[in-house]
Protein backbone atom coordinates (compact mmCIF):
# COMPACT_ATOMS: atom_id res chain seq x y z
CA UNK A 1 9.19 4.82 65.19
CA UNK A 2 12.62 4.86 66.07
CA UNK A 3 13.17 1.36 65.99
CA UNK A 4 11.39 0.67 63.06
CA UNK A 5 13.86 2.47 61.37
CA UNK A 6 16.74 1.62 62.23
CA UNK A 7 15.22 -2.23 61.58
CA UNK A 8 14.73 -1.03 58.18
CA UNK A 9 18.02 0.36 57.76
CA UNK A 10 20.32 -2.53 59.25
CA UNK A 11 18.53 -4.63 56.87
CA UNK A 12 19.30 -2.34 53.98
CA UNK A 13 22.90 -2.22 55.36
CA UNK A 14 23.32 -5.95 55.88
CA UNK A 15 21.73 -6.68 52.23
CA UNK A 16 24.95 -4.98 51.11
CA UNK A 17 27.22 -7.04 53.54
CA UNK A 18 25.77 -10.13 52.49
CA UNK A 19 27.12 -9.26 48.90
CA UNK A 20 30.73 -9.66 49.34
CA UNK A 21 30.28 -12.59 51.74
CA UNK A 22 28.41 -14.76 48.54
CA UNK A 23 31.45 -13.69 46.08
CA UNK A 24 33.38 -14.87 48.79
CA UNK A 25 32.27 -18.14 49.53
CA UNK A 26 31.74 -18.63 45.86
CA UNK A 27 35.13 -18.49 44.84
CA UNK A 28 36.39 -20.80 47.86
CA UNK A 29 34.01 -22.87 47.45
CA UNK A 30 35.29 -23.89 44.17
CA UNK A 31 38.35 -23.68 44.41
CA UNK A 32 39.56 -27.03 43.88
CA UNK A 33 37.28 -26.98 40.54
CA UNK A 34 39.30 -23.20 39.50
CA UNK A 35 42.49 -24.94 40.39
CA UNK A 36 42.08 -27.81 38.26
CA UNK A 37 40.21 -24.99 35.47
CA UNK A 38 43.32 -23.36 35.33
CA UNK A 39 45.97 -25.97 35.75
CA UNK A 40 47.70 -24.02 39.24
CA UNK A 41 50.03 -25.36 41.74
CA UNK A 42 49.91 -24.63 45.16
CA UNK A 43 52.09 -21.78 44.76
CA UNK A 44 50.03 -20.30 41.55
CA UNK A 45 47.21 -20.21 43.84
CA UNK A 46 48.89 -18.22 46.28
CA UNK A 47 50.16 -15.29 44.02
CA UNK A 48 46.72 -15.11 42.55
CA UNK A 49 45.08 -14.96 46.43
CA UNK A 50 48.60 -12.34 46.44
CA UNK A 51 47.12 -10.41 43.67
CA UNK A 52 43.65 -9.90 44.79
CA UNK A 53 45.21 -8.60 48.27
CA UNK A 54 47.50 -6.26 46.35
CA UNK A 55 44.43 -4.63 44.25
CA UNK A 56 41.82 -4.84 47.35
CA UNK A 57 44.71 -2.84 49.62
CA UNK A 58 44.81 -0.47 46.64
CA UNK A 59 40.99 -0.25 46.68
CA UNK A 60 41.05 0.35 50.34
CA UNK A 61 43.81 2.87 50.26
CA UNK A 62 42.05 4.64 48.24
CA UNK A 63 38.51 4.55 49.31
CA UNK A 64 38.86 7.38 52.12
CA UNK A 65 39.25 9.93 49.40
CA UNK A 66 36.29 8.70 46.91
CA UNK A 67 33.77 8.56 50.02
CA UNK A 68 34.50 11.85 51.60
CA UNK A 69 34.26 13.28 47.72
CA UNK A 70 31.11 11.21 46.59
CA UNK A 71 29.78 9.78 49.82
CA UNK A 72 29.59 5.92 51.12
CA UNK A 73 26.30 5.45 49.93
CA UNK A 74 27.17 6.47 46.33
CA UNK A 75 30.73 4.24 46.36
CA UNK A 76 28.93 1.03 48.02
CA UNK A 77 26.25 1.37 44.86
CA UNK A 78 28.61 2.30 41.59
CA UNK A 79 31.34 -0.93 43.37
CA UNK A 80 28.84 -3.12 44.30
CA UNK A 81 27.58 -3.63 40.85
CA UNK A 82 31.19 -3.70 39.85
CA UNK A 83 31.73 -6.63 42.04
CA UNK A 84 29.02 -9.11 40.58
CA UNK A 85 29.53 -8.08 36.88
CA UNK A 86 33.50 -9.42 37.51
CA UNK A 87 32.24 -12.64 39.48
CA UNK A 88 31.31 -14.35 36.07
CA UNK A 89 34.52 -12.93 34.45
CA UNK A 90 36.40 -14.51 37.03
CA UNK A 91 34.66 -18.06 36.99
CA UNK A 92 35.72 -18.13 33.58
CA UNK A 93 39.59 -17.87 33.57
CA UNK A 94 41.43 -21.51 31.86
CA UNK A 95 45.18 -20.40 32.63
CA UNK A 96 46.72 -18.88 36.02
CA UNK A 97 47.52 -15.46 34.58
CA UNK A 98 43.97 -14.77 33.84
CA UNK A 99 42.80 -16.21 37.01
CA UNK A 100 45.23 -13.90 38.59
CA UNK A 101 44.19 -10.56 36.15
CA UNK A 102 40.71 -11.19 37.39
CA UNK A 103 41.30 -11.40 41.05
CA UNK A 104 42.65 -8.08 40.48
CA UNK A 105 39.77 -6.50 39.10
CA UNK A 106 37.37 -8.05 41.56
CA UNK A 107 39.82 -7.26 44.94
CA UNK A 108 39.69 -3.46 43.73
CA UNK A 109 35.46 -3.78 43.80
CA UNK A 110 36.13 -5.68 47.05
CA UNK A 111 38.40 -3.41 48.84
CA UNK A 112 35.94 -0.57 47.86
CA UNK A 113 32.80 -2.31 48.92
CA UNK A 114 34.07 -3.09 52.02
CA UNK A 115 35.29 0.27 53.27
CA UNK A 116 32.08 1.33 52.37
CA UNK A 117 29.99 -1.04 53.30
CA UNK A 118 31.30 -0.49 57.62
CA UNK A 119 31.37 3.00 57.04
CA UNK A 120 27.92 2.61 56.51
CA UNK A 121 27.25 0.34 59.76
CA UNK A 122 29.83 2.58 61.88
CA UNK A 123 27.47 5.60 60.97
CA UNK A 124 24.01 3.35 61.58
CA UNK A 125 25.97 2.59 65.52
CA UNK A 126 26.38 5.71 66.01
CA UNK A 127 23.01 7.19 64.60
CA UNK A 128 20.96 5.04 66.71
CA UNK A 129 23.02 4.71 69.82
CA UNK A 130 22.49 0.76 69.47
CA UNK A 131 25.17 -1.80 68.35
CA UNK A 132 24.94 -3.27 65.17
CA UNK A 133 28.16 -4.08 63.69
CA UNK A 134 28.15 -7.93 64.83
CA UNK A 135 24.73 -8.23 63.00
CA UNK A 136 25.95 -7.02 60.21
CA UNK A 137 29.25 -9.21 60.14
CA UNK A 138 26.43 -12.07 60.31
CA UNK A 139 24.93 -10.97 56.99
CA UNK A 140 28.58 -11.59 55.76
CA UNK A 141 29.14 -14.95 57.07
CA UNK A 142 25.82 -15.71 55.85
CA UNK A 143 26.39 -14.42 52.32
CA UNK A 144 29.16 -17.19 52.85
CA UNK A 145 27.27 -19.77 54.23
CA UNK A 146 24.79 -19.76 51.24
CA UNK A 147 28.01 -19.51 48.52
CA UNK A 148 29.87 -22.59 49.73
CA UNK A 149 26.65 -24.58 50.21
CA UNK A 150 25.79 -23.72 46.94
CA UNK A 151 29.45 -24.55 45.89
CA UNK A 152 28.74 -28.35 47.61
CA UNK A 153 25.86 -28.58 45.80
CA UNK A 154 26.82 -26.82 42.44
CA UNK A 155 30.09 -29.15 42.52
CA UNK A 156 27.88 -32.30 42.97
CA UNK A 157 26.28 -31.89 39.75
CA UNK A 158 29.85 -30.68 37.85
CA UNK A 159 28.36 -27.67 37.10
CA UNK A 160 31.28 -25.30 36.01
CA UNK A 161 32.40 -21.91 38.07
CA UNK A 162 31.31 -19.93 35.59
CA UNK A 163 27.33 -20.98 35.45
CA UNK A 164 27.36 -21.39 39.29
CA UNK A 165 28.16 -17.70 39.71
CA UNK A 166 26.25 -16.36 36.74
CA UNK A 167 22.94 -17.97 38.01
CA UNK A 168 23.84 -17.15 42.04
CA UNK A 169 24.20 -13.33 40.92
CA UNK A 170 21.42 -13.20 39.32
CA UNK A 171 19.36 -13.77 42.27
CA UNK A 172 21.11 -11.80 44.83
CA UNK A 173 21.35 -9.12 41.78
CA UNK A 174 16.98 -8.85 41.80
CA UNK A 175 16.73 -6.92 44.73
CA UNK A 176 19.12 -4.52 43.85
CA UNK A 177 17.35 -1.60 42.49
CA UNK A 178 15.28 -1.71 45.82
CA UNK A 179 17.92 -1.33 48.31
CA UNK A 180 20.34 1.25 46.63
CA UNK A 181 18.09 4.43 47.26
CA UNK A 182 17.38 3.25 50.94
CA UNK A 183 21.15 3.50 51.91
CA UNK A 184 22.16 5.87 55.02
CA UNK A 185 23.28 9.07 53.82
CA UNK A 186 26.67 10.21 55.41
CA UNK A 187 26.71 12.18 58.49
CA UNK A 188 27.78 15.94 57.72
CA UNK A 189 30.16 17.21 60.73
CA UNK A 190 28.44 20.28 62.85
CA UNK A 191 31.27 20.71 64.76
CA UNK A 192 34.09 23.25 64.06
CA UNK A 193 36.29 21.98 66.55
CA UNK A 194 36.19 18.26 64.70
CA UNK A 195 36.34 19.82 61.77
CA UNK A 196 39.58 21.17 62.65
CA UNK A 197 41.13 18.56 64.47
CA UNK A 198 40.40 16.16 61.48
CA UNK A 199 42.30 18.70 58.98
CA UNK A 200 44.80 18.64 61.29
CA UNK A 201 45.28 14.97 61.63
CA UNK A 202 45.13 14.63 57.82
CA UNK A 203 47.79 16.86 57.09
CA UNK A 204 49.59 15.00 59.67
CA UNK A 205 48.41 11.22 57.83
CA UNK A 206 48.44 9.46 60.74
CA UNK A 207 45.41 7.73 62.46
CA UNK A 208 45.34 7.73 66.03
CA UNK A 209 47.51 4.83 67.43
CA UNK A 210 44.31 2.89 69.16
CA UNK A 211 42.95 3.39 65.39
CA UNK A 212 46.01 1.52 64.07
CA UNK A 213 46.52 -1.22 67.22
CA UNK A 214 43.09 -2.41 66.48
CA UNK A 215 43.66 -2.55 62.54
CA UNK A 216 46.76 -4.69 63.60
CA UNK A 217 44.78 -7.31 65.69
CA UNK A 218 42.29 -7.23 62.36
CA UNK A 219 44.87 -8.54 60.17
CA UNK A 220 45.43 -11.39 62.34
CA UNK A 221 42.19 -11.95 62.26
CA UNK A 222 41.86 -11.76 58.31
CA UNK A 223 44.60 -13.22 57.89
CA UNK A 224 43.60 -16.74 60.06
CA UNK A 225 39.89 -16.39 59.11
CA UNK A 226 41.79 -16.10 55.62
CA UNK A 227 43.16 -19.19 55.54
CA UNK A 228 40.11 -21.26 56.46
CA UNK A 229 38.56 -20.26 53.02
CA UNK A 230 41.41 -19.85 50.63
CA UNK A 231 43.34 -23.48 52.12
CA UNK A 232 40.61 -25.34 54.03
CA UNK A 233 38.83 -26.70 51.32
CA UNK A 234 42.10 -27.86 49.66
CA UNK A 235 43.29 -29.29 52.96
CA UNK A 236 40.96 -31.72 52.96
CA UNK A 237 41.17 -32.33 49.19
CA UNK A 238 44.69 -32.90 49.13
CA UNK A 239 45.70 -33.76 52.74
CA UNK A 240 42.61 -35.23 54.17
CA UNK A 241 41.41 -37.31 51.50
CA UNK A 242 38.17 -35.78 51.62
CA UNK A 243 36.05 -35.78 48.17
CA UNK A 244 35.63 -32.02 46.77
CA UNK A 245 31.68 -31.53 47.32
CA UNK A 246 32.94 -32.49 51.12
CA UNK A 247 35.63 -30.43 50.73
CA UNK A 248 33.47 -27.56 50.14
CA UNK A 249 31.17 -27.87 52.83
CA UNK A 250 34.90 -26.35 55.34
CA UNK A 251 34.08 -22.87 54.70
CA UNK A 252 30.46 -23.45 55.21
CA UNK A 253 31.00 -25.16 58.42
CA UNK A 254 33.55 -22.08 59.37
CA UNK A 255 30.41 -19.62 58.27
CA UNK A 256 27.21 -20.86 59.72
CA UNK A 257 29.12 -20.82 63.19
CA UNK A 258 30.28 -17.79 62.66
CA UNK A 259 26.83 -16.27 61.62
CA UNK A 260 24.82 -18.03 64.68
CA UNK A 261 27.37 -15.99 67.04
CA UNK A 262 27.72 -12.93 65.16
CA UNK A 263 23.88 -12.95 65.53
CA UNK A 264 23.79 -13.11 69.23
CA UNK A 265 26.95 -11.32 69.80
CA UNK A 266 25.41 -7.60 69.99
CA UNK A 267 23.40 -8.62 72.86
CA UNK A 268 26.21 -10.65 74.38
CA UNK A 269 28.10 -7.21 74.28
CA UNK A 270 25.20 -5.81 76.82
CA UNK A 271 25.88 -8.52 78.78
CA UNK A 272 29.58 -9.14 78.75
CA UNK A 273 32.48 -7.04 78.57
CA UNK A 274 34.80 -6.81 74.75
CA UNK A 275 37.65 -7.99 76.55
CA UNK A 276 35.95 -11.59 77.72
CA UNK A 277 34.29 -11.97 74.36
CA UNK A 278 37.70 -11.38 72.72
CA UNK A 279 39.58 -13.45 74.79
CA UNK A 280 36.96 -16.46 74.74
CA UNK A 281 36.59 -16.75 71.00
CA UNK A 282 40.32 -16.31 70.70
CA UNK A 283 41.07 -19.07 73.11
CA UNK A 284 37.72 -21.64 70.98
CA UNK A 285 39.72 -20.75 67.97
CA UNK A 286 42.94 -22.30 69.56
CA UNK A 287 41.11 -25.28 70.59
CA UNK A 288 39.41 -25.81 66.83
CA UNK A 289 42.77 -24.68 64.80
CA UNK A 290 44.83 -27.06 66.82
CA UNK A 291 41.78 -30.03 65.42
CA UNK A 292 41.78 -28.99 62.52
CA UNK A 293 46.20 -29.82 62.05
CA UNK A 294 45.72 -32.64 64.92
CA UNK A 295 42.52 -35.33 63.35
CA UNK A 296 42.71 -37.45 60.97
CA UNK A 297 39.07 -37.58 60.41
CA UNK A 298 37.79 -35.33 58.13
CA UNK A 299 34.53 -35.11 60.08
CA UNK A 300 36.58 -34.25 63.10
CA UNK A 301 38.65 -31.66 60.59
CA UNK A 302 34.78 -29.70 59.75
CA UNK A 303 34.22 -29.48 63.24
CA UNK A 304 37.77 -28.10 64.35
CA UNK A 305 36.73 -25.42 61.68
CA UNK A 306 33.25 -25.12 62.86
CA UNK A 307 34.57 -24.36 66.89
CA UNK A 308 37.21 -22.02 64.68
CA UNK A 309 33.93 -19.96 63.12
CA UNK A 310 32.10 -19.65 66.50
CA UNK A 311 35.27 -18.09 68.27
CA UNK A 312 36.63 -15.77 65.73
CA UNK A 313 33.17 -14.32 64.78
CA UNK A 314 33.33 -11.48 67.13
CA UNK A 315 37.03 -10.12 66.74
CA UNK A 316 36.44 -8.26 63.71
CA UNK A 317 33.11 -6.52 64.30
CA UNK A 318 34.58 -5.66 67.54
CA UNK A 319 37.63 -4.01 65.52
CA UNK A 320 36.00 -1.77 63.62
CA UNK A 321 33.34 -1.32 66.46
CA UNK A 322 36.01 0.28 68.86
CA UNK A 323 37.79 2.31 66.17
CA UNK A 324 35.06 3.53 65.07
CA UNK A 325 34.00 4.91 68.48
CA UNK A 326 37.48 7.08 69.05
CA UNK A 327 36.88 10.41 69.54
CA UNK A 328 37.91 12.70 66.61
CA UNK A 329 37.83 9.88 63.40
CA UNK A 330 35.11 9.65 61.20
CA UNK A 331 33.51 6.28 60.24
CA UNK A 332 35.03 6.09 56.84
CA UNK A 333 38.64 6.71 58.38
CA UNK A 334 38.32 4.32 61.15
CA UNK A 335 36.18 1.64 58.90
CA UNK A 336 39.45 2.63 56.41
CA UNK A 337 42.52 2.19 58.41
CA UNK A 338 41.19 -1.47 59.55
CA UNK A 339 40.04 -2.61 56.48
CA UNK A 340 43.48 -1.98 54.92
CA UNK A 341 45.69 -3.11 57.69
CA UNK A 342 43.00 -6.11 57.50
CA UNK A 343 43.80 -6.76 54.08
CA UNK A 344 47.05 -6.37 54.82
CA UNK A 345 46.84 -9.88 56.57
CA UNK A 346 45.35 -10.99 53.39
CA UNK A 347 48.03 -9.63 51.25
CA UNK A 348 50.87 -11.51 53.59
CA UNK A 349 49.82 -14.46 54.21
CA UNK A 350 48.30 -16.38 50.85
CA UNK A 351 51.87 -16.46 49.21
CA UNK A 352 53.84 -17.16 52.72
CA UNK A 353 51.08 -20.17 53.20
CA UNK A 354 51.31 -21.03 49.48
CA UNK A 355 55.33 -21.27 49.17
CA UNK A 356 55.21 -23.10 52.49
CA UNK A 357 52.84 -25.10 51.27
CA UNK A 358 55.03 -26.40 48.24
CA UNK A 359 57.84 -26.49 49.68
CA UNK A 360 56.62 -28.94 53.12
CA UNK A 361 53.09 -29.30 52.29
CA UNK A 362 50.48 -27.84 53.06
CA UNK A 363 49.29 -29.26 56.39
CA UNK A 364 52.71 -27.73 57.81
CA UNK A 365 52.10 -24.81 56.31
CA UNK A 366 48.97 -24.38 58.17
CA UNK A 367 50.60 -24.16 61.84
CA UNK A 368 50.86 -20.61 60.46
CA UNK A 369 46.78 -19.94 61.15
CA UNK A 370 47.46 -21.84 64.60
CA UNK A 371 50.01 -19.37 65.50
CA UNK A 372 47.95 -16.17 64.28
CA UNK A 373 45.23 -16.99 66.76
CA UNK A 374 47.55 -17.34 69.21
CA UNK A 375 48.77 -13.89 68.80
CA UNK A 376 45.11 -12.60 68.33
CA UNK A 377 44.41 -14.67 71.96
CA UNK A 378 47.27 -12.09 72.95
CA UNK A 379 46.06 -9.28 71.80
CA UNK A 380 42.06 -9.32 73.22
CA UNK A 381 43.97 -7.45 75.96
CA UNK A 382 43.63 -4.36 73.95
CA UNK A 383 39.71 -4.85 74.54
CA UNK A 384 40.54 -3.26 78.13
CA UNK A 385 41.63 0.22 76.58
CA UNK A 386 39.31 2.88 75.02
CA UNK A 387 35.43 2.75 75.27
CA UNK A 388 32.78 0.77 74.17
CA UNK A 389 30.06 1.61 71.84
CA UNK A 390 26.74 2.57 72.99
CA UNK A 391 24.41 -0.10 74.02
């Protein structure tokens, strides 16, 4: 009986992660076709990318307070619906400033949604004493699998941004009012003593510094998983030579290697320990950043990003995974503090990429991914410290 609920409820759960994965691969998938919509440079681009970081950080900033007032379940419902109502809004933007107003709206749905949406896995990991976070990071990538396929094929046909979302919302949008009441309800503290040490560390407003050392290694991590989807597809449109419906298929490639290991990766975690998974999928996204800048080939280029996917996919379930197990923090802090020093890799890097990019091109600008998983191969030494979640 046990099992078969928490089946039912990761599914529940990763219904809602696949959500922000589709918008996600949506919009990168076409955005060589919202480029040319809106008549951006390079730069434009990257102050819109700037502008959805700066609302999504203010969406995650603030998301702490709304879910210990109204709960994760109700936020991840009232922002989720907020999130595909703006997709269509955004598709249909003509000039950069619009573009850019939109992105705003929809990174303040996103940075809710997202807090949320781990709070709600965090509390499934620890309900059932069984990792899950990896799985649900899957759902993601496959949310993004199926949004820059359907950007490939959606492109093919020169079908315009805004139809391709409307009719792609629409059908994740059916089983909607199914899901919503079947959400985890947030776990209610028992004990006086957390109680008081979490009063205590909020009138204090600082996280534990494990807390904030894994939320660091996250924004590398967002920021190089970052670049694959906002740049790749341009890369090989502009650099590359590649046509845009091939062009599209780079975050797709990045995704469906991430979701095959983020499938497998929370029974690898039974088997291995965080530190070697860290450190391997670090080191395999070395190997496929350093294709990616190095081939000429644009088949070669797909799978540089492909060995990319497979070797980041674990880093950021593991993040949240090992804040949220620290002693004394609540999922929605811990899923908190790394979502927004996550998206504070998002917020950095777009317009550093993007000025690069105009000023030397883009495929210089792009050592700057090379270099962040570099630093994340560093940092899978902080794997060794703390514990691990329950298996």
């Amino acid at each position: 009986m046990k099992w078969t609920r928490f089946v039912r409820a990761k599914a529940v759960c990763a219904y809602f992660f696949m959500g922000p994965g589709l918008v996600y691969g949506l919009i990168t998938s076409r955005m060589p076709a919202m480029k040319a919509q809106t008549g951006a440079h390079e730069a434009e681009i990257g102050y819109v990318l700037l502008a959805f970081g700066l609302s999504a950080l203010v969406g995650l900033t603030v998301s702490s307070s709304l879910i210990r007032r109204f709960s994760s379940r109700r936020v991840l419902q009232v922002c989720c619906l907020g999130m595909l109502l703006v997709l269509p809004l955004t598709g249909s933007m003509q000039t950069p400033l619009t573009f850019g107003l939109a992105s705003v709206l929809m990174g303040i749905f996103m940075g809710f949604v997202d807090v949320a949406m781990n709070a709600q896995a965090i509390q499934l990991e620890q309900r059932f004493a069984a990792p899950c976070l990896a799985l649900m990071h899957g759902t993601y990538s496959l949310g993004g699998l199926l949004g820059a396929l359907s950007g490939a094929l959606f492109s093919s046909f020169g079908i315009s941004p805004f139809l391709h979302f409307c009719a792609v919302m629409a059908l994740y949008a059916v089983l909607l009012p199914r899901v919503m009441p079947r959400l985890q309800r947030d776990r209610v503290i028992t004990s006086r003593e957390e109680e008081a040490e979490r009063s205590r560390r909020h009138r204090l407003s600082m996280p534990p510094l494990l807390v904030m050392l894994f939320g660091v290694l996250a924004a590398c991590c967002y920021a190089a998983e970052g670049t694959v989807g906002e740049w790749g597809a341009l890369y090989l449109f502009t650099v590359k030579g590649a046509g845009e419906e091939t062009a599209a298929l780079v975050y797709a490639c990045f995704a469906v290697t991430t979701l095959c290991c983020r499938m497998t990766a929370d029974m690898a975690r039974t088997h291995f320990s965080d530190f070697t998974l860290a450190l391997t999928g670090a080191l395999l996204a070395v190997i496929g950043m350093s294709t990616v800048l190095a081939a000429d080939a644009v088949a070669l280029c797909l799978l540089g990003y492909a060995c990319m996917g497979f070797g980041m996919a674990p880093l950021v379930p593991l993040c949240f995974s090992r804040a949220g197990q620290i002693p004394g923090v609540s999922p929605s802090e811990a899923s908190a503090v790394v979502s927004v020093m996550g998206y504070g890799g998002l917020l950095m890097f777009p317009p550093i990429i993007g000025n690069v990019a105009h000023a030397f091109g883009l495929g210089k600008a792009l050592y700057i991914a090379l270099g962040l998983v570099l630093i994340i191969a560093a940092g899978s030494a902080l794997f060794r410290c703390g514990r691990r979640a329950a298996s």
